[in-house]
PDB file of N, CA and C in Angstrom:
ATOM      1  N   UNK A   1     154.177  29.580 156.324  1.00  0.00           N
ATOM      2  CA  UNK A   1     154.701  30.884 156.663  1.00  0.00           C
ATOM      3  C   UNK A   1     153.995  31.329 157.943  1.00  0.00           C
ATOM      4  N   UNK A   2     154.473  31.796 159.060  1.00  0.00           N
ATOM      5  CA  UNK A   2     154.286  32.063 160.295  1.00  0.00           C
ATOM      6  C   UNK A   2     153.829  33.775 160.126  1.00  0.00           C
ATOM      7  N   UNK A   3     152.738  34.128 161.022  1.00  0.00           N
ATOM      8  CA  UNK A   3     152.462  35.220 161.144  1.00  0.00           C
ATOM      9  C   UNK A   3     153.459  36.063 161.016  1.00  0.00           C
ATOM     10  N   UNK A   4     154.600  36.037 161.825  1.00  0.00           N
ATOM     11  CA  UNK A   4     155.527  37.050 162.148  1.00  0.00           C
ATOM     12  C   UNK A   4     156.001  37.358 160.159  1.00  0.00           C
ATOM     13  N   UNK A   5     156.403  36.368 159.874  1.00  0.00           N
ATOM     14  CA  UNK A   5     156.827  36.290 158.750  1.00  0.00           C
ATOM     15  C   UNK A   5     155.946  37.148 157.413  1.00  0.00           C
ATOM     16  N   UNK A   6     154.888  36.771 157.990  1.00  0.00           N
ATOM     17  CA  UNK A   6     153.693  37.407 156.987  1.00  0.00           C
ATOM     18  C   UNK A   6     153.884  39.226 157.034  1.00  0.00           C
ATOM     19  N   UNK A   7     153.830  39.309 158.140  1.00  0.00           N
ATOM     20  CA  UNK A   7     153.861  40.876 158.858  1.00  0.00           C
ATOM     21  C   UNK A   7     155.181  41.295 158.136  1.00  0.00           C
ATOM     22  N   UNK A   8     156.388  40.921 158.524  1.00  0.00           N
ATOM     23  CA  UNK A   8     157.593  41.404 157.879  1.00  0.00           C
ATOM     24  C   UNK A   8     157.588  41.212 156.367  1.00  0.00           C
ATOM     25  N   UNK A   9     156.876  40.932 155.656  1.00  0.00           N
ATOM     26  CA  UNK A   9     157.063  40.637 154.457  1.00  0.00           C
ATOM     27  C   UNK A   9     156.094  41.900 153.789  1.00  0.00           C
ATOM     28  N   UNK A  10     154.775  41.807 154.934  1.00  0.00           N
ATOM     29  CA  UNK A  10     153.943  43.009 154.349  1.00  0.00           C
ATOM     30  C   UNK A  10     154.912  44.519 154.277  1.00  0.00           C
ATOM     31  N   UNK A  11     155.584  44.353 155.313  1.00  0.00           N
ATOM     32  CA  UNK A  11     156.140  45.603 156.274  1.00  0.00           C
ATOM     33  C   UNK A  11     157.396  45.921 154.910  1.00  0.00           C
ATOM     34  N   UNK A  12     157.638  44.761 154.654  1.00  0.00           N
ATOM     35  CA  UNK A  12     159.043  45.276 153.785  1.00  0.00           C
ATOM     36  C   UNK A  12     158.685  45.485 152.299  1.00  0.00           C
ATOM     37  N   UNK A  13     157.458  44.964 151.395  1.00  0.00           N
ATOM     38  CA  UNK A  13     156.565  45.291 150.705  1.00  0.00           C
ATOM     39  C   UNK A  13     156.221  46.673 150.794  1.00  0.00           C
ATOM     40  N   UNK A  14     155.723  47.501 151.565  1.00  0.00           N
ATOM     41  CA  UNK A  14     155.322  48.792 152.131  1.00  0.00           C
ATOM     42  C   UNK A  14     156.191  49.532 151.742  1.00  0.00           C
ATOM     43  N   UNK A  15     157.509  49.379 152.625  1.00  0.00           N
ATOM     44  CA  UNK A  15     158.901  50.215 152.524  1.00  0.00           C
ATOM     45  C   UNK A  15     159.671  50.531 151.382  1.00  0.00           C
ATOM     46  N   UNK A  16     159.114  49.500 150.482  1.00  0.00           N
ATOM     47  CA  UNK A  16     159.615  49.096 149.118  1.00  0.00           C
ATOM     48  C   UNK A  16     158.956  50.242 148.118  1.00  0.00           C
ATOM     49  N   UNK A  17     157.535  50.078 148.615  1.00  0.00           N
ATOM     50  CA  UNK A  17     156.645  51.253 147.916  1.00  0.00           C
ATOM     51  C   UNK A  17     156.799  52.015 148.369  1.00  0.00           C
ATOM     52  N   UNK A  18     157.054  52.731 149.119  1.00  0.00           N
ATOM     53  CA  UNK A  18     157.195  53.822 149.900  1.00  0.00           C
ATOM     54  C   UNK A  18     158.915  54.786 149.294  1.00  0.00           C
ATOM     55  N   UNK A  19     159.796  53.435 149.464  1.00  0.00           N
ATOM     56  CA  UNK A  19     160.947  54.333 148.554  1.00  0.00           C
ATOM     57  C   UNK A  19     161.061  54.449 147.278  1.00  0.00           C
ATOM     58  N   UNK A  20     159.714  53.589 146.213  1.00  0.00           N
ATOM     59  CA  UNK A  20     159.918  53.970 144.847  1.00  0.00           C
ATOM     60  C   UNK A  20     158.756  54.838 144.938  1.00  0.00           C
ATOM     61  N   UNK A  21     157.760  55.202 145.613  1.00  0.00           N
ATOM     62  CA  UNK A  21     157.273  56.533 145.563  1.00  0.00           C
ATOM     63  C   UNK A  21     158.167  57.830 146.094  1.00  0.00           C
ATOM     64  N   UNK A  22     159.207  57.456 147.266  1.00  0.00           N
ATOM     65  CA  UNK A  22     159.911  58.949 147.458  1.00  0.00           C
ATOM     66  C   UNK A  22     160.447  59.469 146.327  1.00  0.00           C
ATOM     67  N   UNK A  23     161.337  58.354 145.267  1.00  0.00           N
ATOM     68  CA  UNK A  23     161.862  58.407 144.510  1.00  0.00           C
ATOM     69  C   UNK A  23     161.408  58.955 142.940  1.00  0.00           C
ATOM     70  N   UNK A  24     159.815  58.657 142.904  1.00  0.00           N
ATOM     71  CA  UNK A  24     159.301  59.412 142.017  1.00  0.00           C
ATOM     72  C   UNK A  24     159.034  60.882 142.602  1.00  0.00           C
ATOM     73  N   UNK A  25     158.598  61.543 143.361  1.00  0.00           N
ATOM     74  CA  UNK A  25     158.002  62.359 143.859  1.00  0.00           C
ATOM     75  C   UNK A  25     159.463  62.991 144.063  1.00  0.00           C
ATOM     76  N   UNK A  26     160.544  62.228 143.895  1.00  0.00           N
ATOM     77  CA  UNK A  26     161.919  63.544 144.057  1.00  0.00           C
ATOM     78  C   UNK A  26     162.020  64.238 142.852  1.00  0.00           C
ATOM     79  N   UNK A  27     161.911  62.941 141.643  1.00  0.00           N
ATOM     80  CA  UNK A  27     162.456  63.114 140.555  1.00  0.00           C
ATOM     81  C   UNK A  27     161.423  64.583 140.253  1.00  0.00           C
ATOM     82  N   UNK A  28     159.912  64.127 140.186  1.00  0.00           N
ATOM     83  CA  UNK A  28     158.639  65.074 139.987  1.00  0.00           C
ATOM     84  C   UNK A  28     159.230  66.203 140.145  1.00  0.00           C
ATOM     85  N   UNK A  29     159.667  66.666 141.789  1.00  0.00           N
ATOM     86  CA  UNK A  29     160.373  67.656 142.513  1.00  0.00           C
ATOM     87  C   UNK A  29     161.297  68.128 141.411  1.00  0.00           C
ATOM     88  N   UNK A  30     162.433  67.816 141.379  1.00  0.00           N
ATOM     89  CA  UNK A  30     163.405  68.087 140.497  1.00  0.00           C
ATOM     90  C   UNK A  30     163.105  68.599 139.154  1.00  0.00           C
ATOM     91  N   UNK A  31     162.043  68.131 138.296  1.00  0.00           N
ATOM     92  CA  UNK A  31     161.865  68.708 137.289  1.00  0.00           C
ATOM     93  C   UNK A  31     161.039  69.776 137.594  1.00  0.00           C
ATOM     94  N   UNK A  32     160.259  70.206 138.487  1.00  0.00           N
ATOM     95  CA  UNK A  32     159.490  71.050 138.599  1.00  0.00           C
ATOM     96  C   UNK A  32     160.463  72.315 138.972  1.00  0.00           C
ATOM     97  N   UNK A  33     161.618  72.025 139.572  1.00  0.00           N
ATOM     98  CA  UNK A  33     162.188  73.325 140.111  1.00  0.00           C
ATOM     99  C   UNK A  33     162.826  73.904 138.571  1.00  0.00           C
ATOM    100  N   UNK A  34     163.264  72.341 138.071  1.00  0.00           N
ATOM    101  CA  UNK A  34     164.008  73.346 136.617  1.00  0.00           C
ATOM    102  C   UNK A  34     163.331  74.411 135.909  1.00  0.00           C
ATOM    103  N   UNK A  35     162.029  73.705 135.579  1.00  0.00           N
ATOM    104  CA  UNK A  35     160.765  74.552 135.060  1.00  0.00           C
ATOM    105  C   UNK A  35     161.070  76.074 135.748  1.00  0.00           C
ATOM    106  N   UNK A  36     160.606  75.660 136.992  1.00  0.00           N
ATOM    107  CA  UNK A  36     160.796  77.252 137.698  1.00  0.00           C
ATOM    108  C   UNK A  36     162.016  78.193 137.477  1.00  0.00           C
ATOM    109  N   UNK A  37     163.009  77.769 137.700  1.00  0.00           N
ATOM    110  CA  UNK A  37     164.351  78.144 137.139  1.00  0.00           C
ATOM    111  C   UNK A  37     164.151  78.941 136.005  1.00  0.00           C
ATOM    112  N   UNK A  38     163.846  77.950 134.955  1.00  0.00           N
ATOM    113  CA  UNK A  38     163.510  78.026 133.490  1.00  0.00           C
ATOM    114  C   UNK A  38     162.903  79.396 132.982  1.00  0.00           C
ATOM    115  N   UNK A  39     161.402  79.286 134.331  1.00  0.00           N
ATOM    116  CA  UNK A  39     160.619  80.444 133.651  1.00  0.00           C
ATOM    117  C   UNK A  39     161.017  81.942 134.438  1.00  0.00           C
ATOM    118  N   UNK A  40     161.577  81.795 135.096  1.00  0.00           N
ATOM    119  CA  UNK A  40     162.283  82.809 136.613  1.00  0.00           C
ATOM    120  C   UNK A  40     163.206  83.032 135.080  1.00  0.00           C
ATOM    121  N   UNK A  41     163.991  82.482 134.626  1.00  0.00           N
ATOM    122  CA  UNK A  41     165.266  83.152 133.522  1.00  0.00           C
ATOM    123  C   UNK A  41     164.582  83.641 132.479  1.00  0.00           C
ATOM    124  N   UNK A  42     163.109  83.132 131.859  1.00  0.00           N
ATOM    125  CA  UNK A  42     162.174  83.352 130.951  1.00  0.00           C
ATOM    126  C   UNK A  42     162.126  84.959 131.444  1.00  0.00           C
ATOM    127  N   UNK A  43     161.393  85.003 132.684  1.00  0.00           N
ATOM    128  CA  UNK A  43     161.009  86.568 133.002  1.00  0.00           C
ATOM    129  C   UNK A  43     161.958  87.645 132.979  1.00  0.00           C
ATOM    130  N   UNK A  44     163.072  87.110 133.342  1.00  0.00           N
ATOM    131  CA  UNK A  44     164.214  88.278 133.751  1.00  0.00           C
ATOM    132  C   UNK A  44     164.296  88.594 132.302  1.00  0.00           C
ATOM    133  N   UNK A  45     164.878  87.393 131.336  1.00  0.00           N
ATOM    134  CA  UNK A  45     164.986  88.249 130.012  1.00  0.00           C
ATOM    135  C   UNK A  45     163.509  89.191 129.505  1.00  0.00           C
ATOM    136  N   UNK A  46     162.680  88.786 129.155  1.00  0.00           N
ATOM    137  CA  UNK A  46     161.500  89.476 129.374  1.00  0.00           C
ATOM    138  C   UNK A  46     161.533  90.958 129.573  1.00  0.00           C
ATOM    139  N   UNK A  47     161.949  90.887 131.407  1.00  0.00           N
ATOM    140  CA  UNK A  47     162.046  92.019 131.444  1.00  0.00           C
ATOM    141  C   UNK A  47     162.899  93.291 131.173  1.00  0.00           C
ATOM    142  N   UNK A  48     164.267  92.561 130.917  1.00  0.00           N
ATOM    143  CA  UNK A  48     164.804  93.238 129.839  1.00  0.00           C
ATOM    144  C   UNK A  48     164.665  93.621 128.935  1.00  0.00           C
ATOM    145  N   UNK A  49     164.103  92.802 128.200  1.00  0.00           N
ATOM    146  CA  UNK A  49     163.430  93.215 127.203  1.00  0.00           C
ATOM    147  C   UNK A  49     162.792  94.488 126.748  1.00  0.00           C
ATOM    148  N   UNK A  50     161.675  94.470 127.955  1.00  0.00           N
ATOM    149  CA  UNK A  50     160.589  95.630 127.971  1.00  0.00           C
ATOM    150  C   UNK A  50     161.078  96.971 128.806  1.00  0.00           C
ATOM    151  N   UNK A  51     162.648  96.640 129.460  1.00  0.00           N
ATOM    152  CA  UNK A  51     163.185  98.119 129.755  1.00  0.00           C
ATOM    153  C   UNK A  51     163.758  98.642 128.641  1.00  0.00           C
ATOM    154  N   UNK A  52     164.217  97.498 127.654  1.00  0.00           N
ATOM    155  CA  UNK A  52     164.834  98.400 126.615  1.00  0.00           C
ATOM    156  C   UNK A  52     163.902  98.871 125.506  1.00  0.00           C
ATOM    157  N   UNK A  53     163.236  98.281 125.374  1.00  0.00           N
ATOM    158  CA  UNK A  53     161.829  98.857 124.980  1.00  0.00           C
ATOM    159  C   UNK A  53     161.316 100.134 125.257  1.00  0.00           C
ATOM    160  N   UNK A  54     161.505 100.171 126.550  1.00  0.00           N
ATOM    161  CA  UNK A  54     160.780 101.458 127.367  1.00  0.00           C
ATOM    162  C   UNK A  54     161.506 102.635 127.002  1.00  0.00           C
ATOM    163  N   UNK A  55     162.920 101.949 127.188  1.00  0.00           N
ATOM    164  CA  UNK A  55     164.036 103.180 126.567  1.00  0.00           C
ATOM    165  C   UNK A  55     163.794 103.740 125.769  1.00  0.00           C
ATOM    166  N   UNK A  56     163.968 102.616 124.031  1.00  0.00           N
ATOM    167  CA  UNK A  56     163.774 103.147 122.851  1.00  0.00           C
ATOM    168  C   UNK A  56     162.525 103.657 122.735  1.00  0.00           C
ATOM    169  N   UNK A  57     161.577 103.369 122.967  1.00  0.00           N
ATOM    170  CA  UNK A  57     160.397 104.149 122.932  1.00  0.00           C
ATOM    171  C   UNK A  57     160.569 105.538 123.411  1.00  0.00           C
ATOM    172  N   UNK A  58     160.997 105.709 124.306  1.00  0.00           N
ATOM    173  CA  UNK A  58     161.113 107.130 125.031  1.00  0.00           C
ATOM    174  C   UNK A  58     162.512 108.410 124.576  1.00  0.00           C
ATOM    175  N   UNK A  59     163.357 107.324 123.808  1.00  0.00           N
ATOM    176  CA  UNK A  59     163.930 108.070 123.194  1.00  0.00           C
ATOM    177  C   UNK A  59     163.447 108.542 121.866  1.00  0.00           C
ATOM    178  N   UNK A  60     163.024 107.575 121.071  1.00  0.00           N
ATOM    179  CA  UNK A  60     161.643 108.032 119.658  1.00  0.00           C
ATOM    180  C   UNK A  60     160.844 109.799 120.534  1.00  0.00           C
ATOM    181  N   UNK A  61     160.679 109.121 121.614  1.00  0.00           N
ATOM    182  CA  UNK A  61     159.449 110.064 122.150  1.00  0.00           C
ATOM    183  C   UNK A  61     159.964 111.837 122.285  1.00  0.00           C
ATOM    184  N   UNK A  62     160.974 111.194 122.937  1.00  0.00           N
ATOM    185  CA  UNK A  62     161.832 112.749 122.947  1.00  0.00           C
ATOM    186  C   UNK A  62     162.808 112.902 121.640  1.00  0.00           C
ATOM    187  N   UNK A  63     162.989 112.461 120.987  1.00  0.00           N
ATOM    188  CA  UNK A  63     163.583 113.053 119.333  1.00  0.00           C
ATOM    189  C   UNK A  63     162.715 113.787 118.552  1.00  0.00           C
ATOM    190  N   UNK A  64     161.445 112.938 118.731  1.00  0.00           N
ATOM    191  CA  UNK A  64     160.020 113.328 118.197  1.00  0.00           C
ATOM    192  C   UNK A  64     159.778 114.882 118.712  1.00  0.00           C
ATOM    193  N   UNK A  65     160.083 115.063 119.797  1.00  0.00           N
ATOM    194  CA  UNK A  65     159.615 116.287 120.988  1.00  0.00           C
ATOM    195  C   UNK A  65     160.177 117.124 120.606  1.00  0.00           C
ATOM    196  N   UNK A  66     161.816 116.970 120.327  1.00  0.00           N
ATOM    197  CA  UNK A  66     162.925 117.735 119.924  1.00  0.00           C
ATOM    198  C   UNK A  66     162.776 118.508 118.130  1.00  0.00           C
ATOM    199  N   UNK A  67     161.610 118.040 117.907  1.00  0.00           N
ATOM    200  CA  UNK A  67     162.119 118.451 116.232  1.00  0.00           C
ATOM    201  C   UNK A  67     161.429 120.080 116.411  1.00  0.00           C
ATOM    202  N   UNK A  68     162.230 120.729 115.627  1.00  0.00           N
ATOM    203  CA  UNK A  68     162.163 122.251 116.019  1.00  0.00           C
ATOM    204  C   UNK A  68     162.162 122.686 114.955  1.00  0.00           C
ATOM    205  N   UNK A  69     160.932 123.370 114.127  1.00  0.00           N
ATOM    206  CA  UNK A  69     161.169 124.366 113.400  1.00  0.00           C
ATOM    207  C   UNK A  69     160.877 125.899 113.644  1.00  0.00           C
ATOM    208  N   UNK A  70     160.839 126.868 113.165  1.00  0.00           N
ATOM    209  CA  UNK A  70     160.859 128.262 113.773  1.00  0.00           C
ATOM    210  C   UNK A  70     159.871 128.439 113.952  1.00  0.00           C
ATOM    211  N   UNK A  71     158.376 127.992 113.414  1.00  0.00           N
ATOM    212  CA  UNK A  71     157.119 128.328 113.797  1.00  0.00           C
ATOM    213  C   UNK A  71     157.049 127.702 115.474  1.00  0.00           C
ATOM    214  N   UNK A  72     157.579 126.925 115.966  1.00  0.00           N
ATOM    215  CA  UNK A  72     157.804 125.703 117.017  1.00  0.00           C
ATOM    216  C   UNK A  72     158.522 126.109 118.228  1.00  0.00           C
ATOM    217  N   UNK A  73     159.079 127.198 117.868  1.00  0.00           N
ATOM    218  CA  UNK A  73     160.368 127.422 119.313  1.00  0.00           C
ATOM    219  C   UNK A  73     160.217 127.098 120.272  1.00  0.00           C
ATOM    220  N   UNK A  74     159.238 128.017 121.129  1.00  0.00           N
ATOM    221  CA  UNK A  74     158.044 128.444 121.804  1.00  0.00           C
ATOM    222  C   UNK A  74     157.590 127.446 123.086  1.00  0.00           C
ATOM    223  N   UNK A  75     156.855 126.258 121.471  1.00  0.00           N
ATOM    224  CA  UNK A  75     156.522 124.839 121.951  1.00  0.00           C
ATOM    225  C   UNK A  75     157.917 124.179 122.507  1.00  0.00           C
ATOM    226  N   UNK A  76     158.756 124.022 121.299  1.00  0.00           N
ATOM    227  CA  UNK A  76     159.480 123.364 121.736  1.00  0.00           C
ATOM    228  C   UNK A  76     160.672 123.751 123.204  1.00  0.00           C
ATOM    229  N   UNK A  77     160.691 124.659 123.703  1.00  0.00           N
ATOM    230  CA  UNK A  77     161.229 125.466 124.515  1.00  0.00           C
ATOM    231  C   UNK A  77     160.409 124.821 125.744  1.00  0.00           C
ATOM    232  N   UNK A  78     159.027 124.799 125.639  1.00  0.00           N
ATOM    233  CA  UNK A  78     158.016 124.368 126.684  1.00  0.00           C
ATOM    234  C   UNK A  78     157.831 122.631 126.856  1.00  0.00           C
ATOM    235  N   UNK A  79     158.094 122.370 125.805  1.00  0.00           N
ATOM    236  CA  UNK A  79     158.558 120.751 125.849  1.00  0.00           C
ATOM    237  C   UNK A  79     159.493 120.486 126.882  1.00  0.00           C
ATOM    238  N   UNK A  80     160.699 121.015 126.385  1.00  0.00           N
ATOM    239  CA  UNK A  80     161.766 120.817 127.241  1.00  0.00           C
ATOM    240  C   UNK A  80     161.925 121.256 128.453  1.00  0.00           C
ATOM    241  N   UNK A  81     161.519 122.045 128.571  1.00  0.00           N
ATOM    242  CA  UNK A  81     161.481 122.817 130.400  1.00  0.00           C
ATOM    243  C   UNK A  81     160.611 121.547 131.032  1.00  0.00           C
ATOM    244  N   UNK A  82     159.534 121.158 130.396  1.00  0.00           N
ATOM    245  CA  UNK A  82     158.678 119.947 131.203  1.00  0.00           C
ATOM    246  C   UNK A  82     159.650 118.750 131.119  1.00  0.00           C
ATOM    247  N   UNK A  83     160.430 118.648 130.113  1.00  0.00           N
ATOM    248  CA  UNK A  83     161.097 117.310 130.036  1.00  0.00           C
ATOM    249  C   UNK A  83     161.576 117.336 130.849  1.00  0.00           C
ATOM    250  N   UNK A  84     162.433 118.502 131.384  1.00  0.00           N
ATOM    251  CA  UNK A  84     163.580 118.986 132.382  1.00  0.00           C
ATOM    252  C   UNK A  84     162.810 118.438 134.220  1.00  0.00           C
ATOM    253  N   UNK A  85     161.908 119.089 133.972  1.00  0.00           N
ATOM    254  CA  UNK A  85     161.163 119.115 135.559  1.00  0.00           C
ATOM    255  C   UNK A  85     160.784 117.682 135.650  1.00  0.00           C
ATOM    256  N   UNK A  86     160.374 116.578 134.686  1.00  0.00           N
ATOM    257  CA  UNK A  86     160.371 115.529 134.561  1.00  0.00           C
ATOM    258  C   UNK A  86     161.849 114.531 135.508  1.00  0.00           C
ATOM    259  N   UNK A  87     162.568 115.107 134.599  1.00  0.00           N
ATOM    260  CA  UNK A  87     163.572 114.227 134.837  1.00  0.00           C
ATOM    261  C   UNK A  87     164.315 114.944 136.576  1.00  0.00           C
ATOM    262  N   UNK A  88     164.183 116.310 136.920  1.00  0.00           N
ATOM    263  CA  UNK A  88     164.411 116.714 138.183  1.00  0.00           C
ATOM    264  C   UNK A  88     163.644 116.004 139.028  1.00  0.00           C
ATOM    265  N   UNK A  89     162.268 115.383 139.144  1.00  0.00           N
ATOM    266  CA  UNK A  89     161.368 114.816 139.501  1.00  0.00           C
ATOM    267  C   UNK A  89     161.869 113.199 140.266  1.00  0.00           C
ATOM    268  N   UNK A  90     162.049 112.876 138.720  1.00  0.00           N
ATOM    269  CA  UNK A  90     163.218 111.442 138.936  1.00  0.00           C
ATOM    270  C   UNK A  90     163.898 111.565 139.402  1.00  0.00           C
ATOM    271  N   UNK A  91     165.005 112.021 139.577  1.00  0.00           N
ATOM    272  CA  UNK A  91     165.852 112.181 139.926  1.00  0.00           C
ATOM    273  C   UNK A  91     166.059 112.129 142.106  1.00  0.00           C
ATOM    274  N   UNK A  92     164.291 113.064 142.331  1.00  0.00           N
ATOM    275  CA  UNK A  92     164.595 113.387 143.472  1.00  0.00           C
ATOM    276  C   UNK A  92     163.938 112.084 143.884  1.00  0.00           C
ATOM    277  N   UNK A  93     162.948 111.400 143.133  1.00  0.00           N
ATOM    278  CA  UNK A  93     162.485 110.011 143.869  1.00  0.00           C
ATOM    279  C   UNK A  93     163.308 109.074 144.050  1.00  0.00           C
ATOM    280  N   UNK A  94     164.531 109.113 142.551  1.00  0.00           N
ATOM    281  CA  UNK A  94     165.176 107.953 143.067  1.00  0.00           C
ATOM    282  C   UNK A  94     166.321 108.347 144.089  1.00  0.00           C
ATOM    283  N   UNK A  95     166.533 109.440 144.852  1.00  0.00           N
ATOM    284  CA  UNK A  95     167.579 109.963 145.741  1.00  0.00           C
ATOM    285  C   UNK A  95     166.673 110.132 146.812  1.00  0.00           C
ATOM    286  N   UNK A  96     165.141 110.130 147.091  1.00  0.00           N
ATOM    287  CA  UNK A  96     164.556 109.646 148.566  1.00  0.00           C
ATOM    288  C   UNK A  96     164.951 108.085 148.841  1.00  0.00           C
ATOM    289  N   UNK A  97     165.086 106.946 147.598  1.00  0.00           N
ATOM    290  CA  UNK A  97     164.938 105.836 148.302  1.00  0.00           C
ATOM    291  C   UNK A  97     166.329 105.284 148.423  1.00  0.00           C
TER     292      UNK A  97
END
């Protein structure tokens, strides 16, 4: 076997490894994005989750607020005016952005 021969044989040996490493390192690639995908869809539900959460909690919170008996008016009258200025509040932050 002649030098030249030796060289091209190393050379095509090389290339050989070289495309069954691209080929792992795609596949690697590929599963790694699913993952990401995966946990990116993991979070969104998630965070659904914890808005509706936030909701029901806050509706408990204000039913709770709302219970009125006659010793209570008063309070409850003062509850609500804050609930009120609360939600005027919101209202104007989310109409600055």
């Amino acid at each position: 076997m002649t030098e030249n021969e030796k060289i091209t044989t190393l050379f095509t040996t090389r290339v050989r490894q070289m495309i069954l490493q691209y080929n792992k390192m795609k596949k690697e690639n590929e599963e790694l994005y699913g993952m990401v995908d995966d946990l990116e869809t993991q979070v969104k539900s998630l965070k659904e989750q914890l808005a509706q959460q936030n909701e029901d909690y806050n509706t408990l919170k204000m039913a709770k607020m709302l219970e009125v008996t006659d010793n209570d008016m008063e309070v409850a009258k003062a509850k609500v005016a804050k609930l009120l200025r609360d939600v005027n509040k919101c209202i104007t932050l989310l109409s600055e952005k």
